[in-house]
Protein backbone atom coordinates (compact mmCIF):
# COMPACT_ATOMS: atom_id res chain seq x y z
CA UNK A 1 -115.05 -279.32 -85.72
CA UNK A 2 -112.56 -277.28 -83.90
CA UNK A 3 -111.18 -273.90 -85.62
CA UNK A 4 -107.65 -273.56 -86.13
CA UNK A 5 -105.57 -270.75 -84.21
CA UNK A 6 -105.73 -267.61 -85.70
CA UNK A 7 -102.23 -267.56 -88.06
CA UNK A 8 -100.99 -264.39 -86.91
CA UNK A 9 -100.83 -265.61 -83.60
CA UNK A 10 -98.77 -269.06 -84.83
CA UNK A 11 -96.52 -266.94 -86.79
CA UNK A 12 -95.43 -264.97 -83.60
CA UNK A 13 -95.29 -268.13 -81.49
CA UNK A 14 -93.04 -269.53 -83.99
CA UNK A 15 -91.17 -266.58 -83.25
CA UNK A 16 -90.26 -268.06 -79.58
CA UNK A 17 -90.62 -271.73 -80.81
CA UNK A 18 -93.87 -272.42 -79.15
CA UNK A 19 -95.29 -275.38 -81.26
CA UNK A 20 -98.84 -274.98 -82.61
CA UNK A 21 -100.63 -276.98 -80.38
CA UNK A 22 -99.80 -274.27 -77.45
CA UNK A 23 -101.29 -271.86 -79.25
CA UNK A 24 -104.55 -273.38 -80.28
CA UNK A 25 -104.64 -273.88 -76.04
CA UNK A 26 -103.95 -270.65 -75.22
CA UNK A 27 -106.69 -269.69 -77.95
CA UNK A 28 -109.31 -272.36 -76.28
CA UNK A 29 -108.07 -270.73 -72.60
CA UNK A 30 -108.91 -267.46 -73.76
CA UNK A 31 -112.38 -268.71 -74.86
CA UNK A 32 -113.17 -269.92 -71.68
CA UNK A 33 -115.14 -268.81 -68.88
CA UNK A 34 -112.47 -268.22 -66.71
CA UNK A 35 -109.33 -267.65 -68.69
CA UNK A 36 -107.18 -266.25 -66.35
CA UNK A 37 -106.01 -263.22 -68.68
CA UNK A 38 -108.82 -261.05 -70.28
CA UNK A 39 -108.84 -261.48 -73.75
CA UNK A 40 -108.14 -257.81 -74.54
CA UNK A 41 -104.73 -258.66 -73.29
CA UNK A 42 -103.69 -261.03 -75.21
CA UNK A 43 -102.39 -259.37 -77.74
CA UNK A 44 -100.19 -257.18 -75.86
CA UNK A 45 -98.85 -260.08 -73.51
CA UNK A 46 -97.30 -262.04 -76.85
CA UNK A 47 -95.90 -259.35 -78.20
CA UNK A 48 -94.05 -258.13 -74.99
CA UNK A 49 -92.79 -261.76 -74.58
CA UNK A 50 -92.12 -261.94 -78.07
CA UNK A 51 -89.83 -258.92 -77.60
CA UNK A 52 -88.33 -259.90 -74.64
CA UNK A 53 -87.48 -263.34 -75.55
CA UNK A 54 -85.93 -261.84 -78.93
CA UNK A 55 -83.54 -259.19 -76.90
CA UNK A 56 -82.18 -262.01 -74.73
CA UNK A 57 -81.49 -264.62 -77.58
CA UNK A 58 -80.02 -261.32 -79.31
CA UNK A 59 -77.75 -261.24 -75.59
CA UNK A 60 -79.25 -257.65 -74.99
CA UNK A 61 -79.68 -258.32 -71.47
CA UNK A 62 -79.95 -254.08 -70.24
CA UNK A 63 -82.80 -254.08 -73.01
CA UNK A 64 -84.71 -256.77 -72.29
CA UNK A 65 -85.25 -255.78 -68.39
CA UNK A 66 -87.76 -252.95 -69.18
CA UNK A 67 -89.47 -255.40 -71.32
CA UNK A 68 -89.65 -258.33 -68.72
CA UNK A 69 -91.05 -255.39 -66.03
CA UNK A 70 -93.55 -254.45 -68.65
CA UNK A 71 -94.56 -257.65 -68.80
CA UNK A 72 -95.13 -258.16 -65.26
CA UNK A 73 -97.23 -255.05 -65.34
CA UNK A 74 -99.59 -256.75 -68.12
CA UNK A 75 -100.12 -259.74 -66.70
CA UNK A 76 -100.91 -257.88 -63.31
CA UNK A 77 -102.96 -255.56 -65.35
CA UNK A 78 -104.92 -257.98 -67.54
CA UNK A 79 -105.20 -260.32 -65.00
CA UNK A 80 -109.21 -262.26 -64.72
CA UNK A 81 -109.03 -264.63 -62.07
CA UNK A 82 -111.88 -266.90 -60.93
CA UNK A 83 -114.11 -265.69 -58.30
CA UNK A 84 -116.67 -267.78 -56.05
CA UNK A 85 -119.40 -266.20 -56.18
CA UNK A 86 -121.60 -266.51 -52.69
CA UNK A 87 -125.26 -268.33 -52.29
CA UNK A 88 -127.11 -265.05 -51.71
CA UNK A 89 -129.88 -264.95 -54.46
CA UNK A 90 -130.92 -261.08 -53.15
CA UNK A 91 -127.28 -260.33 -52.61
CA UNK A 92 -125.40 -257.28 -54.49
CA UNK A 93 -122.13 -258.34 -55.00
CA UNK A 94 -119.21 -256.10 -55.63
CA UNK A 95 -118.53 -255.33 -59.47
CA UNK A 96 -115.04 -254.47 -59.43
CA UNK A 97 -111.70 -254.89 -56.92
CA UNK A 98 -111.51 -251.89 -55.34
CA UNK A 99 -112.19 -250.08 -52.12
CA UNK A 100 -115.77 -248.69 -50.72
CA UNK A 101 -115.42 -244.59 -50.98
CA UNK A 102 -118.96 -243.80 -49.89
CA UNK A 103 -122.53 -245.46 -49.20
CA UNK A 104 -125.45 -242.75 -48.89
CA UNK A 105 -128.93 -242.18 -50.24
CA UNK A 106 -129.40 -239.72 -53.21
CA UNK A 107 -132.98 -238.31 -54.01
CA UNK A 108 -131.79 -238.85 -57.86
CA UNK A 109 -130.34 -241.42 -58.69
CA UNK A 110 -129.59 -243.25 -62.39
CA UNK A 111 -132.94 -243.48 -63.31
CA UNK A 112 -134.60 -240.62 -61.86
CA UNK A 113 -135.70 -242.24 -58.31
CA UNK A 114 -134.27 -242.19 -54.83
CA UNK A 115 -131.75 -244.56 -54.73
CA UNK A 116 -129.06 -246.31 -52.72
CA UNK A 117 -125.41 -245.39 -53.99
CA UNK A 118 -122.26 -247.16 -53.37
CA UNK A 119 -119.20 -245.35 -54.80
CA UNK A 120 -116.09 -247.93 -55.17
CA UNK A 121 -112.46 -246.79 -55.73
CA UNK A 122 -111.55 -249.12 -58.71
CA UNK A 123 -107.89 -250.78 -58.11
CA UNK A 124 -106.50 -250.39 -61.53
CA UNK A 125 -104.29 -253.94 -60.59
CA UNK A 126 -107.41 -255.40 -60.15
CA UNK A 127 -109.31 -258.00 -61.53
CA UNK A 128 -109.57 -256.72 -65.49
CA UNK A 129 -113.40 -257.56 -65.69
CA UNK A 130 -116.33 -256.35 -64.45
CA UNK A 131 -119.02 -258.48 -63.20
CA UNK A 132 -122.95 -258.04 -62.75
CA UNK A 133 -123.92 -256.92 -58.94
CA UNK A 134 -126.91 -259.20 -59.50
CA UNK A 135 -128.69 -261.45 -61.99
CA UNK A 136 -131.59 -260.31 -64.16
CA UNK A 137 -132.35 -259.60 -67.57
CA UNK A 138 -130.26 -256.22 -68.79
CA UNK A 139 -132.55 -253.13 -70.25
CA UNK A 140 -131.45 -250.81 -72.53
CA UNK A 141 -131.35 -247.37 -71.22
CA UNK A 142 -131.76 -245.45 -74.33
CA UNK A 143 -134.87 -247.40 -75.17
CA UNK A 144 -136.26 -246.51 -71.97
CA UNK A 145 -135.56 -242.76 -72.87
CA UNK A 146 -138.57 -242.81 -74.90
CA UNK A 147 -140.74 -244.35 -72.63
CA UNK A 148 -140.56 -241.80 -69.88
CA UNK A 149 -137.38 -242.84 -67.85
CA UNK A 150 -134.44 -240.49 -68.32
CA UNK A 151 -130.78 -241.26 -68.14
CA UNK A 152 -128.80 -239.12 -65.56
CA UNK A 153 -125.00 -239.52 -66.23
CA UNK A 154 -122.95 -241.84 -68.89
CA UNK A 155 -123.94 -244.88 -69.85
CA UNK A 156 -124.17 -248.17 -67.60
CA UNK A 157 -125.67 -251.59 -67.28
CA UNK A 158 -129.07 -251.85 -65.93
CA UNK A 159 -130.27 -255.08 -64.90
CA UNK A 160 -133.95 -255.78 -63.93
CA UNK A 161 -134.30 -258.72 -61.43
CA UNK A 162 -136.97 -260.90 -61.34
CA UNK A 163 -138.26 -259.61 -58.39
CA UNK A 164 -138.61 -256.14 -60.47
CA UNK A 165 -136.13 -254.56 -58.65
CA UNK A 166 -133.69 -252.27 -61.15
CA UNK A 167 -129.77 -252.27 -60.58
CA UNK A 168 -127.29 -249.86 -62.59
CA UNK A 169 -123.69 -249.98 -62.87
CA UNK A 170 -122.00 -247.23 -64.24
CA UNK A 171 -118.36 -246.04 -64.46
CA UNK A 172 -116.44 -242.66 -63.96
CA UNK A 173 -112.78 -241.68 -65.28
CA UNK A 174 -110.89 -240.71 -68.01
CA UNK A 175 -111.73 -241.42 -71.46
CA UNK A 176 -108.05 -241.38 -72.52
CA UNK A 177 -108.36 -245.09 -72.54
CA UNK A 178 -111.76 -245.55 -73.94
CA UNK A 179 -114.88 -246.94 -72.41
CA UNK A 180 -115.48 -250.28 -70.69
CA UNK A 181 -116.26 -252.62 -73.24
CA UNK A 182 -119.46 -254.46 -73.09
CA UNK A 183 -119.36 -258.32 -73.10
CA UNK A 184 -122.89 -258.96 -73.03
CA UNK A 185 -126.34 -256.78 -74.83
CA UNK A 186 -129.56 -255.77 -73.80
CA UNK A 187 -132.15 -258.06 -73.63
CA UNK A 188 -129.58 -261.14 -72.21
CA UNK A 189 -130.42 -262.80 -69.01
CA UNK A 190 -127.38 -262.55 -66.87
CA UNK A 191 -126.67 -264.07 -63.71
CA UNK A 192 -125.59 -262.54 -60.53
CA UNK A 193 -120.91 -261.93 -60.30
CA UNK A 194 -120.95 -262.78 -64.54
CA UNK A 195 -118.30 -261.23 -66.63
CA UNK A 196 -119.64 -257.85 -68.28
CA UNK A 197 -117.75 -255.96 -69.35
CA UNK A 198 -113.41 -255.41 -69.59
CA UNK A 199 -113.16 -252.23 -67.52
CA UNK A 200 -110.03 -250.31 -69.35
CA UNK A 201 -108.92 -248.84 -65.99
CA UNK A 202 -111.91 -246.61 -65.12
CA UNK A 203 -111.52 -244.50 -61.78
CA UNK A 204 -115.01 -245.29 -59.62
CA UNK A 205 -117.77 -247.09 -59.82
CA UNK A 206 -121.22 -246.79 -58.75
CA UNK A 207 -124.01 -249.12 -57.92
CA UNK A 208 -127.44 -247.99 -57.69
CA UNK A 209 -129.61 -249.86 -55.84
CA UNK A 210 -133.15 -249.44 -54.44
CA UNK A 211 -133.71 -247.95 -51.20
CA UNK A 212 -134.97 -251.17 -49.49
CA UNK A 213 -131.25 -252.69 -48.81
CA UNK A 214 -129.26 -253.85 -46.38
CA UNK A 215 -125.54 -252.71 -46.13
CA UNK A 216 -123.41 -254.83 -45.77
CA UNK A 217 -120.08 -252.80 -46.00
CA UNK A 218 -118.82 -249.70 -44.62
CA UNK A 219 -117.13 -246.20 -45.98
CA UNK A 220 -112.73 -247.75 -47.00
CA UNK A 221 -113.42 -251.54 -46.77
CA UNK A 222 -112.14 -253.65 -49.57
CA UNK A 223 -113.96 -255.73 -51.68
CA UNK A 224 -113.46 -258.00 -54.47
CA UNK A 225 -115.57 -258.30 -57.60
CA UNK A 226 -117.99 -261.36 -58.14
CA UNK A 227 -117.64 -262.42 -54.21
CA UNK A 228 -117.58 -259.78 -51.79
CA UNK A 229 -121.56 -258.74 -50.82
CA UNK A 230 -122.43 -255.06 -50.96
CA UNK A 231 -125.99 -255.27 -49.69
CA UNK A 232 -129.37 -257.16 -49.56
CA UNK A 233 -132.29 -256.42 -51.01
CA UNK A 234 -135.04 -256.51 -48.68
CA UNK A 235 -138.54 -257.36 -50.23
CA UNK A 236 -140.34 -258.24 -46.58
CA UNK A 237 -138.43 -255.99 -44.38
CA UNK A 238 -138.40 -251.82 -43.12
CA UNK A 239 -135.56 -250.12 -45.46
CA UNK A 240 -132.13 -250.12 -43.79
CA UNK A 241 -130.10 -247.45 -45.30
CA UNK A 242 -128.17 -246.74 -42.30
């Protein structure tokens, strides 16, 4: 049987007259898999057309301008729109919107091992959600502390293929606005451009890949999470860093 809407969010839709039945749609939209706005937004989105809609029935036209721009900025902000994501099982797709800053090999990467590094300039207007670069089951990094492998940097998502290959995604920036937030847990099978993780307007982020790849972008291209191709992993081929 389906769950009602939560009440607090009827009793601000009432607010605006939206009738019931919207909400419990905009509550099943935000439950989907694609639901257009990330559900961390929510919130913030009704109440800044709550607002709004309040200073214009109020005629406070000057006041509700600033309001109506802010909520412009929200949507833009909190934005999660579908991607498609290409038919390249050993591809590495792009985990965020942004723009490629670098692409080099670094004798330590993530997990203590030479690795493949792409460094992406996150567009903060962006898609709001992160996806995974490729599908695999997702390890815990701390438990692999104990076990010998140490973690170099903050915390990230680590996803072990099926072809054994490991792939880490971590993010850089300000804490002012808190961490990503984690959709998913260790030990979940994940598949390759899934929703993650809401990213809370990070600055960069990296991709860690094994040596044995295939580039497929270069140093200020643009990509876009969940569709755009980073590299290849190469299982029967020489390494192609270059």
């Amino acid at each position: 049987m389906d769950s009602e809407p939560p009440k607090w969010l009827i009793s601000t839709l009432k607010v605006v007259s939206v009738p019931p039945r919207c909400c419990y749609r905009l509550k099943e939209l935000a439950r989907s898999d694609y639901p257009l706005i990330a559900q961390e937004g929510w919130l913030p989105l009704i109440v800044t057309t709550v607002a709004c809609a309040t200073m214009l029935r109020l005629s406070h036209y000057w006041a509700a301008i600033p309001l109506a721009i802010a909520l412009v900025l929200l949507f833009l902000l909190f934005r999660d729109p579908r991607r498609t994501v290409p038919a390249v099982p050993l591809g590495i797709v792009s985990p965020v919107d942004g723009t490629v800053m670098s692409v080099e090999t670094t004798p330590m990467g993530i997990l203590d091992r030479e690795a493949v590094r792409f460094i992406i300039k996150v567009n903060s207007l962006g898609a709001y959600t992160a996806r995974s670069p490729t599908g695999g089951l997702i390890m815990d990094l701390h438990e692999q502390n104990t076990l010998g492998v140490r973690l170099r940097g903050q915390e990230g998502l680590w996803v072990r293929t099926d072809a054994g290959d490991d792939v880490v995604l971590v993010f850089r920036g300000s804490r002012l606005v808190g961490r990503p937030r984690a959709m998913v847990g260790y030990g979940e099978r994940i598949g390759q451009g899934q929703r993650v993780a809401y990213l809370r307007l990070p600055d960069y982020a990296e991709v860690y890949l094994p040596v044995r790849v295939r580039n497929k972008v270069e140093p200020g291209q643009k990509v876009c999470a969940g569709s755009d191709i980073l590299a290849e992993l190469l299982h029967d081929e020489p390494a192609n860093t270059a």
